[in-house]
N, C-alpha and C. Protein backbone atom coordinates (compact mmCIF):
# COMPACT_ATOMS: atom_id res chain seq x y z
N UNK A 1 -213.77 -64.30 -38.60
CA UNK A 1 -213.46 -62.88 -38.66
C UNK A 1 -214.16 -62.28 -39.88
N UNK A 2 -214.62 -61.16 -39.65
CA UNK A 2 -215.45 -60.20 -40.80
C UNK A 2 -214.31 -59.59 -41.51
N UNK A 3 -214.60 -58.90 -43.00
CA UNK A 3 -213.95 -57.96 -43.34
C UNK A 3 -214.30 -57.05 -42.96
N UNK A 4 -215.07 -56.50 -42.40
CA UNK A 4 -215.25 -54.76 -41.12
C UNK A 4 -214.23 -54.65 -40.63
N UNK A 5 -213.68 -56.28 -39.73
CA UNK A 5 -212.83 -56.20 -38.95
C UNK A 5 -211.05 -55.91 -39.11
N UNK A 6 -210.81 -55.72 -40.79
CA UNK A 6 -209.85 -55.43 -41.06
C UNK A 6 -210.07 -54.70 -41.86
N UNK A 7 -210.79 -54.52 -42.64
CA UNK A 7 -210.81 -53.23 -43.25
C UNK A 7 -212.25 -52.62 -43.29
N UNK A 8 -212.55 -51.43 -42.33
CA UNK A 8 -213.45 -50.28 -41.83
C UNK A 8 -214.60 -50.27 -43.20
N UNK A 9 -215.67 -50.79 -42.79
CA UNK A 9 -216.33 -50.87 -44.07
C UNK A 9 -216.50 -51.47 -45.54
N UNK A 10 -215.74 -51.72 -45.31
CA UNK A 10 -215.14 -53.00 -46.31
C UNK A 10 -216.82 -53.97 -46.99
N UNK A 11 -217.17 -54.58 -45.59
CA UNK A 11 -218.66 -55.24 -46.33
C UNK A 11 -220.19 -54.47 -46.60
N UNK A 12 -219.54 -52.96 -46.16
CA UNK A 12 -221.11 -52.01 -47.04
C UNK A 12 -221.89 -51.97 -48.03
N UNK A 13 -220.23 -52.37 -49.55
CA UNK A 13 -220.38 -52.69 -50.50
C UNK A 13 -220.45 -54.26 -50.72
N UNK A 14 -221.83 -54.63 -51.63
CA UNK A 14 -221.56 -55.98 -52.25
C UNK A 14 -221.89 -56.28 -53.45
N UNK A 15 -221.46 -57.37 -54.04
CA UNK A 15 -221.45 -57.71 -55.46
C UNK A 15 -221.64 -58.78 -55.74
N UNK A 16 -222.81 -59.34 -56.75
CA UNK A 16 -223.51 -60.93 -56.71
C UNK A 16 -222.31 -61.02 -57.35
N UNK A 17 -222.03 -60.93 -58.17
CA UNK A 17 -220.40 -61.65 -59.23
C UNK A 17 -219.10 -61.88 -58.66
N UNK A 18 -219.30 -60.91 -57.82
CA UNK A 18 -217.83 -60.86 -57.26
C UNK A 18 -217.51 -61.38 -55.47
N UNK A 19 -217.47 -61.87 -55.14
CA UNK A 19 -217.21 -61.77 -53.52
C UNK A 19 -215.44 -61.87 -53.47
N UNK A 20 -215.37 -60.96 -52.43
CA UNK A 20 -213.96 -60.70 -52.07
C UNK A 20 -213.64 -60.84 -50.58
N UNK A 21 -213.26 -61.89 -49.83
CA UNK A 21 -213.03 -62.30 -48.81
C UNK A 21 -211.38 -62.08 -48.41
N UNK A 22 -211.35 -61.10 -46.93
CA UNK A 22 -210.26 -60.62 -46.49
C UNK A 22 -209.52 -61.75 -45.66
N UNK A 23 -207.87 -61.60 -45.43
CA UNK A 23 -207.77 -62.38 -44.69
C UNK A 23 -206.52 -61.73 -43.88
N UNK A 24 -206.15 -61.92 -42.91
CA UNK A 24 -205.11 -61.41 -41.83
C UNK A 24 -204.18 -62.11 -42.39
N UNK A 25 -202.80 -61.47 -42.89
CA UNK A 25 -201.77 -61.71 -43.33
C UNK A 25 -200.06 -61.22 -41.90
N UNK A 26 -200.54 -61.35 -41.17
CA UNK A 26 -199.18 -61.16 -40.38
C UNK A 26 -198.04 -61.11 -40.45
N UNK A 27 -197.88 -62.49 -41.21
CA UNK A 27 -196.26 -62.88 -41.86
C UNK A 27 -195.92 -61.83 -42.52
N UNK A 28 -196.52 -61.13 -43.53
CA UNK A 28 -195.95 -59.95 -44.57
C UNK A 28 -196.28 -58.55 -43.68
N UNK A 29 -195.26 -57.75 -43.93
CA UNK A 29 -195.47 -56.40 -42.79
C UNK A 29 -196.42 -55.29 -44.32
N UNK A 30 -197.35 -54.81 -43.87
CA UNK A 30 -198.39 -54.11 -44.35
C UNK A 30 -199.29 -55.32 -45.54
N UNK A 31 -198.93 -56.53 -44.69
CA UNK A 31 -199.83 -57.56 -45.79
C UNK A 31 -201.17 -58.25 -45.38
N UNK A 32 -201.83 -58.48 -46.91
CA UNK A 32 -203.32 -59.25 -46.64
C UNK A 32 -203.70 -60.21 -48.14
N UNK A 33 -204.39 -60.81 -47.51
CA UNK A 33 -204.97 -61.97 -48.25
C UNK A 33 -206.34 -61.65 -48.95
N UNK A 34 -205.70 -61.41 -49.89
CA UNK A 34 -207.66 -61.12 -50.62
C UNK A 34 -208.52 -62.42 -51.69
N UNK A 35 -209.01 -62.95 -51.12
CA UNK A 35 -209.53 -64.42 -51.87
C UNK A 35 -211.00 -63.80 -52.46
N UNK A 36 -210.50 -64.20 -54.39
CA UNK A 36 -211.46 -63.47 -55.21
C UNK A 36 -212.56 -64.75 -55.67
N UNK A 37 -213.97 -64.74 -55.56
CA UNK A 37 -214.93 -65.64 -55.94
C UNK A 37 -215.53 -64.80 -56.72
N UNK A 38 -215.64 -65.48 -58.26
CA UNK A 38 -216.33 -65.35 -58.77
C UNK A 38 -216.16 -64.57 -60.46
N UNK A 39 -215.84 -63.41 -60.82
CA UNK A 39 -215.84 -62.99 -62.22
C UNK A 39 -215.39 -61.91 -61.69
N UNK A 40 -214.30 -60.99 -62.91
CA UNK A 40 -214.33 -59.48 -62.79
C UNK A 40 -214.92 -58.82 -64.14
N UNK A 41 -215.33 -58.21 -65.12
CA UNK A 41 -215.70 -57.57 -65.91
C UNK A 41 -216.01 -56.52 -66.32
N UNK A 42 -216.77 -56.01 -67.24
CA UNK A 42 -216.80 -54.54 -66.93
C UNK A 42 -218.19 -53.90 -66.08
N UNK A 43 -218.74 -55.13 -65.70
CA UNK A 43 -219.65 -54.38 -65.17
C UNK A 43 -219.22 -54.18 -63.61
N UNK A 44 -218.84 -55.21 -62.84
CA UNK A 44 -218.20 -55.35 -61.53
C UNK A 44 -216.72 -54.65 -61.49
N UNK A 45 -215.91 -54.19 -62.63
CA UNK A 45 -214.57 -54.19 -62.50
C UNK A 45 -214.46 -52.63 -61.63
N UNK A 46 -215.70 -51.43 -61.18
CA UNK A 46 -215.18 -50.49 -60.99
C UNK A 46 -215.44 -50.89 -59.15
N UNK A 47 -216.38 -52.09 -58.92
CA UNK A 47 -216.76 -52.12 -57.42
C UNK A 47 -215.28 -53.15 -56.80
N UNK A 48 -214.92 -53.98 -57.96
CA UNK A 48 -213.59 -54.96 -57.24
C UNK A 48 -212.43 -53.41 -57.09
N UNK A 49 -212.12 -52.31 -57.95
CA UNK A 49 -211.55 -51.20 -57.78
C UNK A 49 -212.07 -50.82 -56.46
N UNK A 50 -212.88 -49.79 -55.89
CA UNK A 50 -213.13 -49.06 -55.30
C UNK A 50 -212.69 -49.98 -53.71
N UNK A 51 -213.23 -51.56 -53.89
CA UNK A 51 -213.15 -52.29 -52.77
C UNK A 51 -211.55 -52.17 -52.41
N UNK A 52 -210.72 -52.62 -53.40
CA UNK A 52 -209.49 -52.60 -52.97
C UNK A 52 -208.28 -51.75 -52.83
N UNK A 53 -209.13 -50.27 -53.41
CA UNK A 53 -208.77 -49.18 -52.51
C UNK A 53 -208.89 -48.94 -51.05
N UNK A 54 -210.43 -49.44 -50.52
CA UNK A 54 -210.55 -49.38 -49.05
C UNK A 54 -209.63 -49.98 -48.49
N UNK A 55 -209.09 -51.48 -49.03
CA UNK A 55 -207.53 -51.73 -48.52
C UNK A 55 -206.94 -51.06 -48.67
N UNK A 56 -206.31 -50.63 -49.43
CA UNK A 56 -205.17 -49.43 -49.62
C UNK A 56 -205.37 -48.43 -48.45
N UNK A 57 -206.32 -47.80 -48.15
CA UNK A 57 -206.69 -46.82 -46.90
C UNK A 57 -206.54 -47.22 -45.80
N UNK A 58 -206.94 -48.59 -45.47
CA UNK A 58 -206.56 -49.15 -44.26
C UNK A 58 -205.34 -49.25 -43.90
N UNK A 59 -204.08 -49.20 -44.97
CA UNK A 59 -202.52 -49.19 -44.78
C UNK A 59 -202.20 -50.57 -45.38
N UNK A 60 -202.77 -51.34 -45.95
CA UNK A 60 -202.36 -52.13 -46.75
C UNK A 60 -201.70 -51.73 -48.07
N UNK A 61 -200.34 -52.30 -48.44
CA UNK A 61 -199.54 -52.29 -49.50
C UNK A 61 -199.35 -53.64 -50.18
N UNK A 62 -198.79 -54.56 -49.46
CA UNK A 62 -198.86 -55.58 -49.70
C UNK A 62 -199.46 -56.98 -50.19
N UNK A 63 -200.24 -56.90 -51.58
CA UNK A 63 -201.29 -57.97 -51.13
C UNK A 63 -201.52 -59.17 -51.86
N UNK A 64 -202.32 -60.23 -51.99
CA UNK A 64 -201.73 -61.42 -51.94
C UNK A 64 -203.03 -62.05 -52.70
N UNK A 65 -203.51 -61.86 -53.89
CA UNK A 65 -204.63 -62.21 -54.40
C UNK A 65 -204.85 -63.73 -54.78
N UNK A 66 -205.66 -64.69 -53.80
CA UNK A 66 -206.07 -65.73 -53.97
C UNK A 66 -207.42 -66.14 -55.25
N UNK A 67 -206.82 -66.52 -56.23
CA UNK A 67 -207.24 -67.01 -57.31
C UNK A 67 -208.16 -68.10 -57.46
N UNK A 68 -207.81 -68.84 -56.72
CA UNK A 68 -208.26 -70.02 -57.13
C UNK A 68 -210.12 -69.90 -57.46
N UNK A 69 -210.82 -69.22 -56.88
CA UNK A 69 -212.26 -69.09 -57.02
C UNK A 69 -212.56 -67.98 -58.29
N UNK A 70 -211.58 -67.72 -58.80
CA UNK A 70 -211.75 -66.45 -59.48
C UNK A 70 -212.21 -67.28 -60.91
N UNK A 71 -213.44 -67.25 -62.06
CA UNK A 71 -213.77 -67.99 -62.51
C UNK A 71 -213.05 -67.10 -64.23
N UNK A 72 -213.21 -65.78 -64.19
CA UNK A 72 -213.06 -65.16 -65.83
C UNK A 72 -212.23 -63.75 -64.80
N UNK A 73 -211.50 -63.10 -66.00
CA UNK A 73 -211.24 -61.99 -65.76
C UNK A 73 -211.11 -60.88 -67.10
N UNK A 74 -211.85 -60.04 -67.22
CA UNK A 74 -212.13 -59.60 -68.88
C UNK A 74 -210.68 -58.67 -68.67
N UNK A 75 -210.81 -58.02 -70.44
CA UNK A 75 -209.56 -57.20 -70.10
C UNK A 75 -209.41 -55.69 -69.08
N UNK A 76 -211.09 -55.22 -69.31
CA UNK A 76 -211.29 -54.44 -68.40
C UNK A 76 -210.62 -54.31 -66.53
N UNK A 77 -211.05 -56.08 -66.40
CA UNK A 77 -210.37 -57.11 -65.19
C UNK A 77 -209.10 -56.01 -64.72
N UNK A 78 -208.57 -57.19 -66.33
CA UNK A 78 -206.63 -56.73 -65.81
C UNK A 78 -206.29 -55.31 -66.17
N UNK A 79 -207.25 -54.01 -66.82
CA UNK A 79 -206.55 -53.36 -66.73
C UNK A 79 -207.04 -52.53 -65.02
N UNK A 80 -207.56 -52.79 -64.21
CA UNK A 80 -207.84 -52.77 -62.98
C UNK A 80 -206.99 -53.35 -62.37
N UNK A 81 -206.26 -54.44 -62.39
CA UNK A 81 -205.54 -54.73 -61.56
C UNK A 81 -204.16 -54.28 -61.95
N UNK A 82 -203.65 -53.97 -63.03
CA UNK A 82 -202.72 -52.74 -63.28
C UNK A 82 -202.44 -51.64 -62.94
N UNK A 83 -204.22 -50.36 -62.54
CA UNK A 83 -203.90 -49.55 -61.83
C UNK A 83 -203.45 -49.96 -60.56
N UNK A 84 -203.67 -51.15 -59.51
CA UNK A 84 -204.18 -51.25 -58.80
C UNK A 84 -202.51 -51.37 -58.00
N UNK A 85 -201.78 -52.46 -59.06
CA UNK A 85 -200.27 -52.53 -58.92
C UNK A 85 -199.70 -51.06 -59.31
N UNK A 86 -199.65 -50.55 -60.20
CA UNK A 86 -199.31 -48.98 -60.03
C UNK A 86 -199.40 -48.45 -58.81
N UNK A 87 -200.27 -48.25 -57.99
CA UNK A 87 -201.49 -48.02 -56.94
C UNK A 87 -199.97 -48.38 -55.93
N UNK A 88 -199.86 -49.49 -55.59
CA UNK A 88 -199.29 -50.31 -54.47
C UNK A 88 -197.73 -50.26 -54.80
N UNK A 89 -197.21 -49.82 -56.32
CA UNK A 89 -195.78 -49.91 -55.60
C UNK A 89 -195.68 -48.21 -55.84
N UNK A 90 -195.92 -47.25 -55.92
CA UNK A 90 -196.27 -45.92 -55.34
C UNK A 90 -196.07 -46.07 -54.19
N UNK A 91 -196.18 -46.88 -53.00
CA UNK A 91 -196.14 -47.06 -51.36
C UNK A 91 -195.83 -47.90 -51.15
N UNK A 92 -194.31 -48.30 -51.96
CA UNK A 92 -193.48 -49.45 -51.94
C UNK A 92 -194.04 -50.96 -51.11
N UNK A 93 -194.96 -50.98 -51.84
CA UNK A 93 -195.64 -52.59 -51.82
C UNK A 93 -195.78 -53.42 -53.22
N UNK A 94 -196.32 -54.01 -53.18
CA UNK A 94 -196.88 -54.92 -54.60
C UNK A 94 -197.34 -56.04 -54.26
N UNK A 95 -197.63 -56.76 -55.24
CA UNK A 95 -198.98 -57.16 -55.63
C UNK A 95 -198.50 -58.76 -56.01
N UNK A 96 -199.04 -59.99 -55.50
CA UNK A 96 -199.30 -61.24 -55.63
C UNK A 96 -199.82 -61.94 -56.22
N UNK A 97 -200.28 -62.43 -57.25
CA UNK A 97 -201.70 -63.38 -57.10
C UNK A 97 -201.13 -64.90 -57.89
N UNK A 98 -202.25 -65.92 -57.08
CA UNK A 98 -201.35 -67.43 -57.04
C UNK A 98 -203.26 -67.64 -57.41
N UNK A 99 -202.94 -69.14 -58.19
CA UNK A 99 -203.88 -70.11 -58.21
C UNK A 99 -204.98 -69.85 -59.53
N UNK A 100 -204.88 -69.04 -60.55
CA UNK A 100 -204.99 -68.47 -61.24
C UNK A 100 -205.49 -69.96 -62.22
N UNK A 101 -206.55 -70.01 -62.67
CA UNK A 101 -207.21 -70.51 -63.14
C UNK A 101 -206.71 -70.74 -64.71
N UNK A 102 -206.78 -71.68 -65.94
CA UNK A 102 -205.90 -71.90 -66.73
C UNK A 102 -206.53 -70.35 -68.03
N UNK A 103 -207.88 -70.59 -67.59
CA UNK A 103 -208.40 -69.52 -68.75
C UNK A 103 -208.40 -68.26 -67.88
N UNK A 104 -208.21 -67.82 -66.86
CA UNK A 104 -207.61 -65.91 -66.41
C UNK A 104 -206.43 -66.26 -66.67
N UNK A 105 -205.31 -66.97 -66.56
CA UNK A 105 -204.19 -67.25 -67.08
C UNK A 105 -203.94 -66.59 -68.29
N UNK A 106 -204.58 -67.25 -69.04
CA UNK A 106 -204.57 -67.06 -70.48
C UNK A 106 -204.47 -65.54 -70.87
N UNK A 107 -205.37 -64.85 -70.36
CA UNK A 107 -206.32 -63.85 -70.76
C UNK A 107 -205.02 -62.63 -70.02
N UNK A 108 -204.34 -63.14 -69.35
CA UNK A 108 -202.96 -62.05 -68.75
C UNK A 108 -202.09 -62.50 -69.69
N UNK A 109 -202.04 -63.57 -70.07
CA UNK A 109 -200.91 -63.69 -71.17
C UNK A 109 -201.41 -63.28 -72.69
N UNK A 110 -202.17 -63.58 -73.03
CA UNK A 110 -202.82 -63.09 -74.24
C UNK A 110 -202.39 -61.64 -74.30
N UNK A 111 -202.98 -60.48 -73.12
CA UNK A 111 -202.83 -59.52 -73.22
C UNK A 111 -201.71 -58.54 -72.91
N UNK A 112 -200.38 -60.03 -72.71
CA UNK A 112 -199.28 -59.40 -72.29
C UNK A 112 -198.63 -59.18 -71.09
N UNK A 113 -199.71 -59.04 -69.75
CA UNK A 113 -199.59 -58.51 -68.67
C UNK A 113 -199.09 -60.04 -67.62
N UNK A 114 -198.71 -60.74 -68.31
CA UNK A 114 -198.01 -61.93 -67.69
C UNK A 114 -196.85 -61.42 -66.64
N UNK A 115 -195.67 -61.10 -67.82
CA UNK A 115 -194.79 -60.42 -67.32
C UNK A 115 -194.85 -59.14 -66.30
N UNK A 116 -195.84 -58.93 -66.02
CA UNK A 116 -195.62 -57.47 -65.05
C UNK A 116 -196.19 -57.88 -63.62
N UNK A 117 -196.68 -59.05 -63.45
CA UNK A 117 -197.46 -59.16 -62.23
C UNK A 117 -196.63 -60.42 -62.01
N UNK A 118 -196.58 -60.95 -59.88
CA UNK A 118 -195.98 -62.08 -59.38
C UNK A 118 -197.20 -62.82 -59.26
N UNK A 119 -197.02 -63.76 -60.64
CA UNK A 119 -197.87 -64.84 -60.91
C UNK A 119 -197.11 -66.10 -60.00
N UNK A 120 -197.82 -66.64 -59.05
CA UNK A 120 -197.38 -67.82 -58.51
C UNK A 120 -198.20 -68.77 -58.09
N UNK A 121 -197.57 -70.36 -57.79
CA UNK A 121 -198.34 -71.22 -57.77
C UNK A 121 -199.08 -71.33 -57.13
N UNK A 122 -198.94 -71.19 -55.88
CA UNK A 122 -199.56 -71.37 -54.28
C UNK A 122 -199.65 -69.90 -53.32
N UNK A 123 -200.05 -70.51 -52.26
CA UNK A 123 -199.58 -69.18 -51.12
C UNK A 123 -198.70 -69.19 -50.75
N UNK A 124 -198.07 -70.41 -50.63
CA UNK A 124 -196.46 -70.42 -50.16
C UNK A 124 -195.65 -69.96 -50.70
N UNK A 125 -195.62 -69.79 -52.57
CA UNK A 125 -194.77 -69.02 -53.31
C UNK A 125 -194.83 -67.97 -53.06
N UNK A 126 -195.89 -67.44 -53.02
CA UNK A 126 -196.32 -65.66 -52.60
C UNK A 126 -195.94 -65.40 -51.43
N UNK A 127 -195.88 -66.13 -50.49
CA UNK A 127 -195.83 -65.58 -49.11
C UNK A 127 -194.11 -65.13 -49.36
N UNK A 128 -193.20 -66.48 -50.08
CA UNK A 128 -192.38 -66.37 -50.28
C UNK A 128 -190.89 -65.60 -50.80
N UNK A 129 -192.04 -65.08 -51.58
CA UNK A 129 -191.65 -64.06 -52.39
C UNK A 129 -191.47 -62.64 -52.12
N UNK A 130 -192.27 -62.16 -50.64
CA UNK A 130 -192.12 -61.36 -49.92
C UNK A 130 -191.29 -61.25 -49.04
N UNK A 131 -190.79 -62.45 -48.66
CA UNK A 131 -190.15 -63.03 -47.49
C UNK A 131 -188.70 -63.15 -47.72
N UNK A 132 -188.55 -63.84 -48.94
CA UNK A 132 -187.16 -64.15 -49.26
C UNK A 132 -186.70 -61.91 -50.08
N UNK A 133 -187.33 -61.11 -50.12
CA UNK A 133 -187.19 -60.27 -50.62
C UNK A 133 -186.81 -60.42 -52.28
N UNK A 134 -188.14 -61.37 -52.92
CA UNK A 134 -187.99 -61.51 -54.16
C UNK A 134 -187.84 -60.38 -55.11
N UNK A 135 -188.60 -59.61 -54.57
CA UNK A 135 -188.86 -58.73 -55.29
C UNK A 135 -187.90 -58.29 -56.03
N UNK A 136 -186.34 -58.30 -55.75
CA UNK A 136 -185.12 -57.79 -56.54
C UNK A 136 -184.36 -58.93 -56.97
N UNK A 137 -185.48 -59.53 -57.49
CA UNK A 137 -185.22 -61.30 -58.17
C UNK A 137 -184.26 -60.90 -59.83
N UNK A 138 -183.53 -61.49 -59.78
CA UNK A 138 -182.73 -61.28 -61.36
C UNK A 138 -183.80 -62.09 -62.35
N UNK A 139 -184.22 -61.48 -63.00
CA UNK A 139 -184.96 -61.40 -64.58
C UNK A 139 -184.09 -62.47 -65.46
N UNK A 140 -184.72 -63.36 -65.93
CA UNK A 140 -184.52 -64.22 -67.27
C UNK A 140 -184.47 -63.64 -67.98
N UNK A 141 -184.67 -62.10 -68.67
CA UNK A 141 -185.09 -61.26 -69.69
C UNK A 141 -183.40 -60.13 -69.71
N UNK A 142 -183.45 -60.28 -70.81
CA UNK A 142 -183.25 -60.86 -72.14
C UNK A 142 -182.81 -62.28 -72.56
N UNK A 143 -183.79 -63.38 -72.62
CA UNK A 143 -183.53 -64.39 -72.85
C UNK A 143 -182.92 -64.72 -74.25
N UNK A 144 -181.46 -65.42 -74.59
CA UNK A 144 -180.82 -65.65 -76.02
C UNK A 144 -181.28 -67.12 -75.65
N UNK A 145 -181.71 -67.47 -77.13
CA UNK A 145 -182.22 -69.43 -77.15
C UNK A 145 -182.31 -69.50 -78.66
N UNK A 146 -182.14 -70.93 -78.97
CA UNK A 146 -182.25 -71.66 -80.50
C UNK A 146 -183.66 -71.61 -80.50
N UNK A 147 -184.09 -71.92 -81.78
CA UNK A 147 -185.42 -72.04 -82.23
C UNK A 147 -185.28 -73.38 -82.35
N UNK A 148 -186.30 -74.37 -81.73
CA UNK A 148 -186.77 -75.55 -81.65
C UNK A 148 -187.01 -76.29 -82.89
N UNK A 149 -186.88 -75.10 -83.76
CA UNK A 149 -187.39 -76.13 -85.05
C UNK A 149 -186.37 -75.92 -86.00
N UNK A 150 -185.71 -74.66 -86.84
CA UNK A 150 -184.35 -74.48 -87.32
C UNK A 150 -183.52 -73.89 -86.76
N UNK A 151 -182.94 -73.97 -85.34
CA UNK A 151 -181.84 -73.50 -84.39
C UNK A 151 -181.48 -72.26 -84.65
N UNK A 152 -181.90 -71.40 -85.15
CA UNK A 152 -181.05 -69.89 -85.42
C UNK A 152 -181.77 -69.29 -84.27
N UNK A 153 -181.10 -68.23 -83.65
CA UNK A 153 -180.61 -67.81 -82.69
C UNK A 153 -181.48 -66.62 -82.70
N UNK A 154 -182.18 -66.77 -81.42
CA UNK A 154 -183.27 -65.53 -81.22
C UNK A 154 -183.22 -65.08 -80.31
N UNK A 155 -183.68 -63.27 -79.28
CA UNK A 155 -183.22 -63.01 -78.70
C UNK A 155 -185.31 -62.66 -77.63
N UNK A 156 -185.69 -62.96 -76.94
CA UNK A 156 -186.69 -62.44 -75.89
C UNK A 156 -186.39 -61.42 -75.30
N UNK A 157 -187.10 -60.38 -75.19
CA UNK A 157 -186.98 -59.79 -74.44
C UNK A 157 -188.26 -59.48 -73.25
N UNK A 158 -189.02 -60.18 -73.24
CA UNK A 158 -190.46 -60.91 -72.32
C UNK A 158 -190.68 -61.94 -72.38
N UNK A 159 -191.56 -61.95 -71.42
CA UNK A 159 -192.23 -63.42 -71.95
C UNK A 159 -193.26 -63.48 -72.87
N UNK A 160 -193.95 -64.03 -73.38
CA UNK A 160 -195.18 -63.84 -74.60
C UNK A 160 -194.60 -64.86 -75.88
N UNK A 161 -195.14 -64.38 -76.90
CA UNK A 161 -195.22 -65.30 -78.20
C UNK A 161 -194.79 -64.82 -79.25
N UNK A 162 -193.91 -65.35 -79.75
CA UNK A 162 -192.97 -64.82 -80.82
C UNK A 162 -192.78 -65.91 -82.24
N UNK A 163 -192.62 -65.20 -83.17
CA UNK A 163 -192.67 -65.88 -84.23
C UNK A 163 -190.80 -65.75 -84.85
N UNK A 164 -190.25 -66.96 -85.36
CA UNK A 164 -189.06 -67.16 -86.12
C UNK A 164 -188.76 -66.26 -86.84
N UNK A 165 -187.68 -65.54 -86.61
CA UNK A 165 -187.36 -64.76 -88.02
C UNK A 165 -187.14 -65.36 -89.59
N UNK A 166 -186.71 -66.87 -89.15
CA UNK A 166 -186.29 -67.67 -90.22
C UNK A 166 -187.38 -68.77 -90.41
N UNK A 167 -187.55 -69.04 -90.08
CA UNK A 167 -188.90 -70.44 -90.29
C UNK A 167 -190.25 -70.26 -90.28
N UNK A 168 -190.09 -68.86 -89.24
CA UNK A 168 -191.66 -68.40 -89.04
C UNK A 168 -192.19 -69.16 -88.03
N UNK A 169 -192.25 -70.57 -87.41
CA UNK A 169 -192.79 -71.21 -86.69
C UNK A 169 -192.66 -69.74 -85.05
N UNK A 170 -194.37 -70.51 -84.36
CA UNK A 170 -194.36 -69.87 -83.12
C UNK A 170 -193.93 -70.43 -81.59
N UNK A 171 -193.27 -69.30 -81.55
CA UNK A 171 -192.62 -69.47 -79.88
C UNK A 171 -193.15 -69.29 -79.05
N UNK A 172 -193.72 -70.12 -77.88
CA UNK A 172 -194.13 -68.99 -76.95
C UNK A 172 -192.57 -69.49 -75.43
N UNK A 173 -192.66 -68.25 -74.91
CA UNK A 173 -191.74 -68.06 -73.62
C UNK A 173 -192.39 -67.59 -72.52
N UNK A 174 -191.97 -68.19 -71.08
CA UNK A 174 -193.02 -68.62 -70.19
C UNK A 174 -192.29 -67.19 -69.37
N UNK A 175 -192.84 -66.54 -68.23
CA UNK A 175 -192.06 -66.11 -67.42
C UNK A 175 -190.78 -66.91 -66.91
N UNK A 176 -190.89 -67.59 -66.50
CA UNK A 176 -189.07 -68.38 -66.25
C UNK A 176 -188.69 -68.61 -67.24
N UNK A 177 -189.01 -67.68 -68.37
CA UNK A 177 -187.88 -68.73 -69.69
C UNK A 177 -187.77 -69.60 -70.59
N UNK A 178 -188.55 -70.86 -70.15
CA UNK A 178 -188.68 -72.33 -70.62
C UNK A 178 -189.72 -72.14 -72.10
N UNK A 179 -188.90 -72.32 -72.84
CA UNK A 179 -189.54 -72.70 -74.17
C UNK A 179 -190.17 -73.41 -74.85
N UNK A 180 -191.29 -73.22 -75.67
CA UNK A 180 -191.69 -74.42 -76.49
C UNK A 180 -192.78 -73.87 -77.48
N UNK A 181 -192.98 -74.69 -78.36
CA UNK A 181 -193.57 -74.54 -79.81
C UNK A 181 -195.50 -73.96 -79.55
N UNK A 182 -195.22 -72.89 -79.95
CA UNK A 182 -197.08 -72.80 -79.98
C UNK A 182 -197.08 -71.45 -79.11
C-alpha cells in the first residue's frame, strides 16, 4: 500500500533525511501508524510538519509514531512535535510514539518534554493505550520519596532531574516514578 492511498498526496513531498511511511491503523478509530526513518532537524523539521498535517486533513487524530528508525531528533524536532500534539488534542486525539531510540530519548528528557508525550515501549503499548482508554490514566505526579542517599523527604512534581535540598546529590525520576541516582 502507498501513502497516496491513505493520505491524498501525501508522497508529492519528499525528503532525503526523513522518510515517513504510513500505515492503516483500524484498531484505533481516527488512527494511523506513522514509521519515522531517519533524522528530524531544523532543516527537515518544517517538511516532517507540513507532512503530518496532510494527516491531520485526511481526518486523522490519532497517531502512533514508530520510532524505531528515527536516528536524532534536534530540539527544533520536539518542538514540532509539540505543536503537532497541541494540533491533535484540539480534535480530541493524541499522539503516541514507541521505540524511541536511547539518544532521541534523551534529547525529550533533557528538554523536559518526557512528561507531556505517551512515550511507550512497543506498538502494543500504544495500541494499548488507546484501547484500554489510557488516556485518563492516574499520574504518579506528585511523587513524595526519600532521597537515596540522606533519606529526607522530597516532593516531584514531573518527571526530570532534581537535585537534594539537603545533600545536593542528583535525582533523576522516570515517567512511572522509579527512582535513582544521576
Amino acid at each position: 500500500m502507498r501513502n497516496d492511498d491513505l493520505v491524498q498526496g501525501f508522497d508529492s513531498s519528499v525528503n532525503d533525511s526523513l522518510k515517513i511511511v504510513l500505515q492503516e491503523c483500524n484498531d484505533i478509530k481516527e488512527g494511523i501508524l506513522l514509521h519515522l526513518i531517519g533524522y528530524i532537524d531544523t532543516y527537515n523539521s518544517s517538511f516532517f510538519q507540513q507532512q503530518v498535517e496532510k494527516v491531520f486533513e485526511s481526518g486523522f487524530v490519532n497517531l502512533i509514531f514508530n520510532c524505531e528508525g528515527l536516528k536524532y531528533v534536534s530540539s527544533t524536532g520536539i518542538g514540532v512535535f509539540s505543536l503537532l500534539l497541541k494540533t491533535t488534542k484540539k480534535q480530541n486525539g493524541d499522539i503516541v510514539l514507541f521505540g524511541l531510540q536511547p539518544t532521541v530519548a534523551e534529547v525529550f528528557q533533557l528538554l523536559g518534554f518526557s512528561q507531556l508525550f505517551n512515550i511507550k515501549n512497543s506498538l502494543e503499548e500504544g495500541l494499548a493505550f488507546f484501547h484500554q482508554g489510557q488516556r485518563a490514566e492516574i499520574s504518579v505526579f506528585p511523587k513524595i520519596f526519600s532521597c537515596p542517599v540522606c533519606s529526607k523527604k522530597l516532593r516531584a512534581s514531573c518527571a526530570g532531574r532534581f537535585r537534594c535540598s539537603e545533600c545536593k546529590s542528583i535525582i533523576a525520576v522516570d515517567i512511572q516514578g522509579q527512582i535513582q541516582l544521576g
